[in-house]
Structures are given as C-alpha cells and as structure tokens.
C-alpha atoms as a PDB file:
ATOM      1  CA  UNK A   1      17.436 -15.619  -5.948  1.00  0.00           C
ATOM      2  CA  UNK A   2      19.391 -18.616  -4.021  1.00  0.00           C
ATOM      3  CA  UNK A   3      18.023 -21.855  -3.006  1.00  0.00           C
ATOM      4  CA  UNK A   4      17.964 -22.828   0.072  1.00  0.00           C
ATOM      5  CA  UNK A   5      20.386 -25.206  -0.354  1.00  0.00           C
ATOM      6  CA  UNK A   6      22.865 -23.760  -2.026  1.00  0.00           C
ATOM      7  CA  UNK A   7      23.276 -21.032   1.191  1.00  0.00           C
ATOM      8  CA  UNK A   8      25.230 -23.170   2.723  1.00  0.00           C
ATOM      9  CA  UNK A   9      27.497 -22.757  -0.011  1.00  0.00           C
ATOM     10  CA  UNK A  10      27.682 -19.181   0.435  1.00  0.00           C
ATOM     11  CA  UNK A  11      30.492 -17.492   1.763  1.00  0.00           C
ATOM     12  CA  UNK A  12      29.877 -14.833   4.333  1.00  0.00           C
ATOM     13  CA  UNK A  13      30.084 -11.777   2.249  1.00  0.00           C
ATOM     14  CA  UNK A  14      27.853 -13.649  -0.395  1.00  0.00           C
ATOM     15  CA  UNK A  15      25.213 -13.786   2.670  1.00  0.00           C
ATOM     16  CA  UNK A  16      25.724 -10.308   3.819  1.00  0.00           C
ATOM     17  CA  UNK A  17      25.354  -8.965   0.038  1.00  0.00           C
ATOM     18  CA  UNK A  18      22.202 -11.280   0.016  1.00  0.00           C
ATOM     19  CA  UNK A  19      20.984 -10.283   2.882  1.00  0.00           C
ATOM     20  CA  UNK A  20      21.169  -6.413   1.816  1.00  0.00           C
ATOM     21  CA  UNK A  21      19.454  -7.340  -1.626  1.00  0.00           C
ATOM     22  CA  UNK A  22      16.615  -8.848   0.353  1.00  0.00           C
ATOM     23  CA  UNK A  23      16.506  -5.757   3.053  1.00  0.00           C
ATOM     24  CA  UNK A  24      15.965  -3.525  -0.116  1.00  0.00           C
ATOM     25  CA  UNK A  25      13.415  -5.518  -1.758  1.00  0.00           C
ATOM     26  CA  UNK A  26      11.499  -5.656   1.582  1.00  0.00           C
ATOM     27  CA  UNK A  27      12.107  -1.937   1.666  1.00  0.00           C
ATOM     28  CA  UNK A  28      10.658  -1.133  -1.835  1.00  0.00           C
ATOM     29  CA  UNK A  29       7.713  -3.335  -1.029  1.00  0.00           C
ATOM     30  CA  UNK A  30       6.990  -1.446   1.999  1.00  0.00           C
ATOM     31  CA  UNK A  31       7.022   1.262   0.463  1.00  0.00           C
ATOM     32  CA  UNK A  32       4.326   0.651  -2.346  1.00  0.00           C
ATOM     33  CA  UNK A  33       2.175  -1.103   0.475  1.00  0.00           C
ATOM     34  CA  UNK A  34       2.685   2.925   2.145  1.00  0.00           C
ATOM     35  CA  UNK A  35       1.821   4.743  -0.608  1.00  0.00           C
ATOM     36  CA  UNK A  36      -1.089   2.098  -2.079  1.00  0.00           C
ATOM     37  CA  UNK A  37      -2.402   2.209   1.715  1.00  0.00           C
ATOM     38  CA  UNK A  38      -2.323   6.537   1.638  1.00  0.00           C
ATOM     39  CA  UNK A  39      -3.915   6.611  -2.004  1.00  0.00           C
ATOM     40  CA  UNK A  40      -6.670   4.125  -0.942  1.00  0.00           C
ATOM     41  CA  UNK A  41      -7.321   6.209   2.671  1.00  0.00           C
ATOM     42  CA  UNK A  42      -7.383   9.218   0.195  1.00  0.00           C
ATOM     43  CA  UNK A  43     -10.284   7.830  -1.811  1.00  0.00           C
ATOM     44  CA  UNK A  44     -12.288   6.608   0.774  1.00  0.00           C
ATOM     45  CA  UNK A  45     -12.528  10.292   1.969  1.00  0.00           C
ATOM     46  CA  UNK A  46     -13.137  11.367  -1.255  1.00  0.00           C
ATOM     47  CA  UNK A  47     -15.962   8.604  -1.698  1.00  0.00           C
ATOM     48  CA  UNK A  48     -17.622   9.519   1.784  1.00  0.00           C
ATOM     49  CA  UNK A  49     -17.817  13.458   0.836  1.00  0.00           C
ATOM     50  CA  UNK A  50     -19.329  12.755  -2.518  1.00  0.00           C
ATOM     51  CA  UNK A  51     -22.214  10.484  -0.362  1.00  0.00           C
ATOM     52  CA  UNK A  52     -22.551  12.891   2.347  1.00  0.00           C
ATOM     53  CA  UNK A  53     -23.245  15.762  -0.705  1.00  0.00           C
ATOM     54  CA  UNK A  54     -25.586  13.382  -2.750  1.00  0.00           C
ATOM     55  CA  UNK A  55     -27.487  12.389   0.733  1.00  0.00           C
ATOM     56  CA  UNK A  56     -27.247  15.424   2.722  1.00  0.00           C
ATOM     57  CA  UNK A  57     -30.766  16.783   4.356  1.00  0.00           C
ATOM     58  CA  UNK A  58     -30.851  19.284   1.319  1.00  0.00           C
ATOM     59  CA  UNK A  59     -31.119  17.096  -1.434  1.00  0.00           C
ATOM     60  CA  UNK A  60     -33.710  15.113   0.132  1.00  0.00           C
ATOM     61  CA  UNK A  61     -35.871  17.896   0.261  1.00  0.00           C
ATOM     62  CA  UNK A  62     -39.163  17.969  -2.393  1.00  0.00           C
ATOM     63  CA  UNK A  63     -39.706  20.837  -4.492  1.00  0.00           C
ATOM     64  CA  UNK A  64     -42.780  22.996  -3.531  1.00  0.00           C
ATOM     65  CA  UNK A  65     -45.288  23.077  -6.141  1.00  0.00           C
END
C-alpha cells in the first residue's frame, strides 16, 4: 500500500491502477461481509426452529400416569 505522502508522487495512471486495486479489495470485502451476513441469517433460523421444536405446546405436556 502507498503512503499518503508519497501520492503526490504518483503519476496519474499509478493513481488510477491504485485506485482499481483498492475498488477490488473493497469489492472482495463486501463480498465476505454478504456471504458472512447470509450464513449468520441462515443460522439464526436454524437456531429459532430448533427452540420452537424443544418449546412447542407438545413437549411441555406431562405424561399421564
């Protein structure tokens, strides 16, 4: 990565090409954040079926003796 000092250096290709580096590093983040954000939305479902079976109105029922 550049300083911020030494942009000023930079000729205007150099930025462009920097500029596109940083674009797809913004890019790749984004699309981790996506896919972390989907998997986590994916378990929370998950986790609130699993309650709603373990708590439902039929397993609170007693046994009749």
């Amino acid at each position: 990565m550049t300083e911020r000092s030494d942009l000023d250096q930079l000729s205007a290709d150099q930025l462009r090409a920097l500029a596109t580096e940083l674009f797809d590093h913004v890019e790749t983040k984004d699309r981790a954040l996506v896919r972390s954000n989907v998997i986590i939305e994916k378990l929370t479902h998950e986790v609130a079926i699993l309650k709603r079976h373990k708590y439902a109105r039929r397993s609170e029922q007693l046994d009749a003796v």
